[in-house]
C-alpha atoms as a PDB file:
ATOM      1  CA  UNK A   1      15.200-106.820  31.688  1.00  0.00           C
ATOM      2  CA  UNK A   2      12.996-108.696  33.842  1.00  0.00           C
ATOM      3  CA  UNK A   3      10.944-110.080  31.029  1.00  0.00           C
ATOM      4  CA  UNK A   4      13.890-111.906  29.849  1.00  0.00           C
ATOM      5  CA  UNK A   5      15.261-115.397  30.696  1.00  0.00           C
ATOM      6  CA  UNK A   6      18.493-115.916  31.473  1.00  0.00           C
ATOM      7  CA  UNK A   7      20.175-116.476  27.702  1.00  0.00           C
ATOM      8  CA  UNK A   8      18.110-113.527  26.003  1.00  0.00           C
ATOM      9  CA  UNK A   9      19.648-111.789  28.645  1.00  0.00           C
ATOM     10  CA  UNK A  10      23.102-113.006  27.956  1.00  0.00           C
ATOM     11  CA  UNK A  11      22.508-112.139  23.955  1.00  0.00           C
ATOM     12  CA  UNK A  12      21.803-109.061  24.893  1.00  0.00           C
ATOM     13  CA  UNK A  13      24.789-107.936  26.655  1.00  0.00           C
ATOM     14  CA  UNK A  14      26.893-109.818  24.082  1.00  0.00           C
ATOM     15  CA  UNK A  15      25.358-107.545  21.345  1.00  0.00           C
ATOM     16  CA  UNK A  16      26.144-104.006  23.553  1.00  0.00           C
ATOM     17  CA  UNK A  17      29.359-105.718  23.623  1.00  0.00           C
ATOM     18  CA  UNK A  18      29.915-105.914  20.421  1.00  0.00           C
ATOM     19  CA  UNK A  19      27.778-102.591  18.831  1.00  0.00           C
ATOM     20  CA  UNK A  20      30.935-100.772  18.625  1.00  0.00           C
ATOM     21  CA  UNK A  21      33.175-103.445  16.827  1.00  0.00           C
ATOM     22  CA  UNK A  22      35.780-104.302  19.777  1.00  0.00           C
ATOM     23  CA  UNK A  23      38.738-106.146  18.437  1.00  0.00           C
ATOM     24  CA  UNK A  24      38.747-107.753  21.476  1.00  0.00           C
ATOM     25  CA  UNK A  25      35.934-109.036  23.773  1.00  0.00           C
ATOM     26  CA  UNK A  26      36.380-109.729  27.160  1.00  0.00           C
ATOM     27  CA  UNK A  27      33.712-112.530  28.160  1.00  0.00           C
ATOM     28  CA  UNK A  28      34.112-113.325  32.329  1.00  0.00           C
ATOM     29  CA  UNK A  29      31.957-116.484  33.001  1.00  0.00           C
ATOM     30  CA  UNK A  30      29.546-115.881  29.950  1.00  0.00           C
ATOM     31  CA  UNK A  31      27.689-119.670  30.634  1.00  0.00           C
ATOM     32  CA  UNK A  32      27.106-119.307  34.289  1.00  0.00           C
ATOM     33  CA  UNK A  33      23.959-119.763  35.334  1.00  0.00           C
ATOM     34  CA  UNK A  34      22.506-120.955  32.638  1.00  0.00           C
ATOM     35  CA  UNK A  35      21.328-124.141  31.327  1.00  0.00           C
ATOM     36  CA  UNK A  36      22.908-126.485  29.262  1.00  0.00           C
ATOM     37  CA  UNK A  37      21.067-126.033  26.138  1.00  0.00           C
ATOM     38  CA  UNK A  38      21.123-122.294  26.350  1.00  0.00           C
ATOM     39  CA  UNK A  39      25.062-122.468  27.203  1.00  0.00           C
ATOM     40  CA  UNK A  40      25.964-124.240  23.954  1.00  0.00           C
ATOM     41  CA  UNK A  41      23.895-121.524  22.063  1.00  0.00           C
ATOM     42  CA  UNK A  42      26.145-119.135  23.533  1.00  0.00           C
ATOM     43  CA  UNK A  43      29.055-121.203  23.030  1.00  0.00           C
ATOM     44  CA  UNK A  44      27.762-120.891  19.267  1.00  0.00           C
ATOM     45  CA  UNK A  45      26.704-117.077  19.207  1.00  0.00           C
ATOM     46  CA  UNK A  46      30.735-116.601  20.498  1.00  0.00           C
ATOM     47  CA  UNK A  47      32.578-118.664  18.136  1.00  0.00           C
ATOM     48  CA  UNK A  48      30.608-116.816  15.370  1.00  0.00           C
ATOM     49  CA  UNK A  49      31.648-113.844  16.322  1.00  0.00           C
ATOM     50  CA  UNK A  50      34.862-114.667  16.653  1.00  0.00           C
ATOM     51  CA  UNK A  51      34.716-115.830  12.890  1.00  0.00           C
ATOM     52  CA  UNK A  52      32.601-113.526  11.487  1.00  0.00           C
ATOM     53  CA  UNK A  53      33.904-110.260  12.899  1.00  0.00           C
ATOM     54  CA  UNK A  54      37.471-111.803  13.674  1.00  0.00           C
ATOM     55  CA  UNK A  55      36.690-110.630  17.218  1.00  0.00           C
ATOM     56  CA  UNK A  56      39.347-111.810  19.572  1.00  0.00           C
ATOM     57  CA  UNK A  57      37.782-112.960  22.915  1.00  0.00           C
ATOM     58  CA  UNK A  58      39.545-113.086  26.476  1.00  0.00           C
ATOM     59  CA  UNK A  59      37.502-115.857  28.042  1.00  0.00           C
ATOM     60  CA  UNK A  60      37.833-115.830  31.555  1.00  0.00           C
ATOM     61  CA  UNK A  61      36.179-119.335  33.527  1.00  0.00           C
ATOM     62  CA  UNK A  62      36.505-121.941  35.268  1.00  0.00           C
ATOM     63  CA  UNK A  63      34.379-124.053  33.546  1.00  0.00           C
ATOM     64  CA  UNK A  64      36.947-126.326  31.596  1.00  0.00           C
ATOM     65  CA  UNK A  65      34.252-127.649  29.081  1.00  0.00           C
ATOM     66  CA  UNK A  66      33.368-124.003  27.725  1.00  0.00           C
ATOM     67  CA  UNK A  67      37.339-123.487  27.635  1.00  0.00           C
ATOM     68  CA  UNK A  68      37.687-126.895  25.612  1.00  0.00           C
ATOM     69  CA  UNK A  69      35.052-125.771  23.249  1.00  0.00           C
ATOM     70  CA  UNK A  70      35.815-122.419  22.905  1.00  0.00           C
ATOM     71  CA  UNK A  71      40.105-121.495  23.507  1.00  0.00           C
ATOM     72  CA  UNK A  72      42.436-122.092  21.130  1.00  0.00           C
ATOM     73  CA  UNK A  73      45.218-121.526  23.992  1.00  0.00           C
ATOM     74  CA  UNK A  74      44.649-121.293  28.157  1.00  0.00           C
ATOM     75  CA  UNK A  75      46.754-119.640  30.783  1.00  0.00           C
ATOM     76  CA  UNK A  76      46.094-121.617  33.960  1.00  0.00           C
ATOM     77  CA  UNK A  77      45.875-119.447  37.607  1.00  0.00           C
ATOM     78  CA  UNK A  78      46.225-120.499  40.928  1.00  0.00           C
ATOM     79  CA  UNK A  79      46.102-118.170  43.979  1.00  0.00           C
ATOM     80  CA  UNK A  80      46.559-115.390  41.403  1.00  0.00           C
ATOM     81  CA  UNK A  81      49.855-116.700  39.974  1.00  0.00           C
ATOM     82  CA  UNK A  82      50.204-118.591  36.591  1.00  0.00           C
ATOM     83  CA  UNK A  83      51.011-122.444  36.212  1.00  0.00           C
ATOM     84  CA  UNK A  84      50.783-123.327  33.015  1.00  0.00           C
ATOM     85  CA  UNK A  85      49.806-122.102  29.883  1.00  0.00           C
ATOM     86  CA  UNK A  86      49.613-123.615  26.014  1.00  0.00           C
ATOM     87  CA  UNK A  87      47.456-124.961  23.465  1.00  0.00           C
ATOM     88  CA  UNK A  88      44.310-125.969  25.132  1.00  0.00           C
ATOM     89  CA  UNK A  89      44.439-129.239  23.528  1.00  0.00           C
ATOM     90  CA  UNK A  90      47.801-129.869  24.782  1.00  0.00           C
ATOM     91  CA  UNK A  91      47.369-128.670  28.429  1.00  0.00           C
ATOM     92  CA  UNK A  92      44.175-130.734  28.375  1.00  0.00           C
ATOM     93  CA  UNK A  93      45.709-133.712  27.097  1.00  0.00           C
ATOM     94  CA  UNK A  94      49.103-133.655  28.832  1.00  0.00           C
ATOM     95  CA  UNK A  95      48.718-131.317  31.764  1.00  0.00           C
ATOM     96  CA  UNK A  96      52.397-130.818  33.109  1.00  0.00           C
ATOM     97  CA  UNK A  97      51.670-129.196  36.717  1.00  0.00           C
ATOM     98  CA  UNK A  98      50.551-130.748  39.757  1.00  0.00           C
ATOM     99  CA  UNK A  99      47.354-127.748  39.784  1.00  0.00           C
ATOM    100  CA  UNK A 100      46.731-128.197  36.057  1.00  0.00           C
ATOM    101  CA  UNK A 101      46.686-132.165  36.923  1.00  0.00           C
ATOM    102  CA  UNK A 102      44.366-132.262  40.124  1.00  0.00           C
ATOM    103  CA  UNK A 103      42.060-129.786  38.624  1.00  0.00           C
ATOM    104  CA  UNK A 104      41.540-131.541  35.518  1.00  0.00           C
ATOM    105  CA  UNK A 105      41.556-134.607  37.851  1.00  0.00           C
ATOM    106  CA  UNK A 106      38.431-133.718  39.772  1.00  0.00           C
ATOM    107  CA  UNK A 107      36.298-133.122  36.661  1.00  0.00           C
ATOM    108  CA  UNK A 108      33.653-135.443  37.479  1.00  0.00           C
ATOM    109  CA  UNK A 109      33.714-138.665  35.606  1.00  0.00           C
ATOM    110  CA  UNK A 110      31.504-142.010  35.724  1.00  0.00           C
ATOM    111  CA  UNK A 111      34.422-144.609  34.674  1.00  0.00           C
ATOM    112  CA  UNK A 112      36.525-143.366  37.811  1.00  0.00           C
ATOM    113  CA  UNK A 113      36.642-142.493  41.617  1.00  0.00           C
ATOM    114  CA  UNK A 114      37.027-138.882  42.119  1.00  0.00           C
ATOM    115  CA  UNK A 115      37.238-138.918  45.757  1.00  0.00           C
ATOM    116  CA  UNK A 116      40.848-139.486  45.928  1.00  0.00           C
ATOM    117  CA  UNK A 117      41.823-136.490  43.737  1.00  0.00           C
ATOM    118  CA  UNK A 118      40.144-133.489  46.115  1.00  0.00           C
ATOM    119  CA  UNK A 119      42.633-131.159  47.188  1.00  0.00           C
ATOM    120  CA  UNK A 120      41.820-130.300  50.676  1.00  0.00           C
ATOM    121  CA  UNK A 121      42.052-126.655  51.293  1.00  0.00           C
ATOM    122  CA  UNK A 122      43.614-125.666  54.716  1.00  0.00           C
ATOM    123  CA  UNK A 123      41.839-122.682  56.432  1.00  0.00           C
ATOM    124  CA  UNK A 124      44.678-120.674  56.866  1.00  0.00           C
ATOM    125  CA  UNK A 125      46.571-121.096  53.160  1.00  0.00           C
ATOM    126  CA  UNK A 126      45.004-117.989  51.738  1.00  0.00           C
ATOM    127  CA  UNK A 127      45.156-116.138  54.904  1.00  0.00           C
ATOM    128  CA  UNK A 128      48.867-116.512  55.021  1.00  0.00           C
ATOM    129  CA  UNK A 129      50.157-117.529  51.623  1.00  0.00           C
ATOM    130  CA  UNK A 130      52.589-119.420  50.782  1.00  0.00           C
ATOM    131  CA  UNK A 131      56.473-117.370  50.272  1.00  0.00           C
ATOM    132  CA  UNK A 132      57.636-119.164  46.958  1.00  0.00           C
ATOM    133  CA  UNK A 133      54.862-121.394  44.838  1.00  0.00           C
ATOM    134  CA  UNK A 134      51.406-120.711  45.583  1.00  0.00           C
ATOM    135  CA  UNK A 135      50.711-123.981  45.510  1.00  0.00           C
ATOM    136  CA  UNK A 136      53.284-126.032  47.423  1.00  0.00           C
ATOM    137  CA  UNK A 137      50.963-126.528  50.680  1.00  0.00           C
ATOM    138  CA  UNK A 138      48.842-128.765  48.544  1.00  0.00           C
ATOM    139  CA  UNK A 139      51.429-129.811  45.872  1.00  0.00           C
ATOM    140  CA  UNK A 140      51.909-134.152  46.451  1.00  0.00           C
ATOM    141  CA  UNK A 141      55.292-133.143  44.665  1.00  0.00           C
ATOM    142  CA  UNK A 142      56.511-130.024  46.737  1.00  0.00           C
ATOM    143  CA  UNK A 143      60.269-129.837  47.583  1.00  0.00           C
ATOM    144  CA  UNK A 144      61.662-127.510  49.633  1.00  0.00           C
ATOM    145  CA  UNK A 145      62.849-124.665  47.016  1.00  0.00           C
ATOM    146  CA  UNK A 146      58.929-124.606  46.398  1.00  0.00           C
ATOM    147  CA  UNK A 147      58.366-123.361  49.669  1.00  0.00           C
ATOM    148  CA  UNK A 148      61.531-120.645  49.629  1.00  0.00           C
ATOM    149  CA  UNK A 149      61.265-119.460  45.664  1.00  0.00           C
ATOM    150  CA  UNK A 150      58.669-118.795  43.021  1.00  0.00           C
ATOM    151  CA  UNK A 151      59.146-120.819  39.845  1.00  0.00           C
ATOM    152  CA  UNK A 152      60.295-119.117  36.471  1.00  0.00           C
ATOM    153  CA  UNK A 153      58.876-120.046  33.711  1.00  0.00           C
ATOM    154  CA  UNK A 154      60.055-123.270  31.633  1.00  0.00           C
ATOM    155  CA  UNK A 155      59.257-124.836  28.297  1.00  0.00           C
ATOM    156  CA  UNK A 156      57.942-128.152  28.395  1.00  0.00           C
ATOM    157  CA  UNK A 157      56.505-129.940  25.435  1.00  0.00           C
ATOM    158  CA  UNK A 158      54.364-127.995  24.034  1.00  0.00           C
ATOM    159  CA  UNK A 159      53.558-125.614  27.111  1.00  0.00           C
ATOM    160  CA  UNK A 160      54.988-123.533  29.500  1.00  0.00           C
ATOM    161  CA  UNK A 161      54.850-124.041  33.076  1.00  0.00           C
ATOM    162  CA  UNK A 162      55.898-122.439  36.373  1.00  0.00           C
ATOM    163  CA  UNK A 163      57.281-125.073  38.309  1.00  0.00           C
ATOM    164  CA  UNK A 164      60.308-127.153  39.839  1.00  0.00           C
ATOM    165  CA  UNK A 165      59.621-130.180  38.561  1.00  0.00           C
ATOM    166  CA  UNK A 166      60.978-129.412  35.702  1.00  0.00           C
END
């Protein structure tokens, strides 16, 4: 294994993977680490598979370009807790809560200021979490039941998302 770069590498675990003809694969992070060029051709190897062999794959990442390219639908987790999930295209497009917003928000992007959409992380919030929503310590839009309660799930457009606001 140390004669091989970084994508043979990842090839080769996709094929173990796959030898015995899963119905589901369960990819965590399967671009990380490696170069562009390299992650596209993995990006390419999976969707084949996934058409090919009608493999299902769990993609778990938190790179939002390999989940635009790849999902057809994305649960979104903060602090362990779902906040929205949907379509990828519509939670990309139209993301409903105040997590899905700021992280797609601080995606890095040359036709706008970033700096004013970094959520500051206290050093204490995962130390002792928050009772209700996870997120409320950050949240610009927290109210009070988000501190007491932890949203239920609600139907929004064409997603579902755990949170007061709605």
């Amino acid at each position: 294994p140390h004669e091989l770069s970084g994508g043979m590498a990842q090839r080769v675990l996709i094929a173990l993977s796959i030898a015995g003809r899963p119905s589901l694969l369960i990819a965590d992070e399967p671009t990380s680490a490696l170069d562009p060029t390299i992650q596209v051709q993995i990006l390419r190897l999976l969707k084949e598979l996934n058409r090919t062999l009608g493999i299902s794959i769990l993609l778990i990442t938190h790179d939002l370009g390999v989940v635009a390219a790849l999902a057809n639908y994305i649960y979104i987790m903060y602090a362990g807790k779902l906040c929205e999930h949907g379509a990828t295209s519509e939670i990309l497009t139209n993301p409903r809560h105040p997590y899905t917003q700021a992280l797609l928000a601080s995606i890095p992007n040359i036709k706008r200021n970033n700096s004013s959409r970094i959520l500051r992380l206290s050093s204490t919030e995962f130390i002792t979490p928050a009772v209700g929503c996870k997120f409320y310590p950050r949240c610009p839009y927290a109210m009070e039941i988000c501190k007491r309660e932890e949203p239920i799930a609600r139907s929004v457009g064409g997603s579902t998302v755990y949170c007061f606001l709605y």
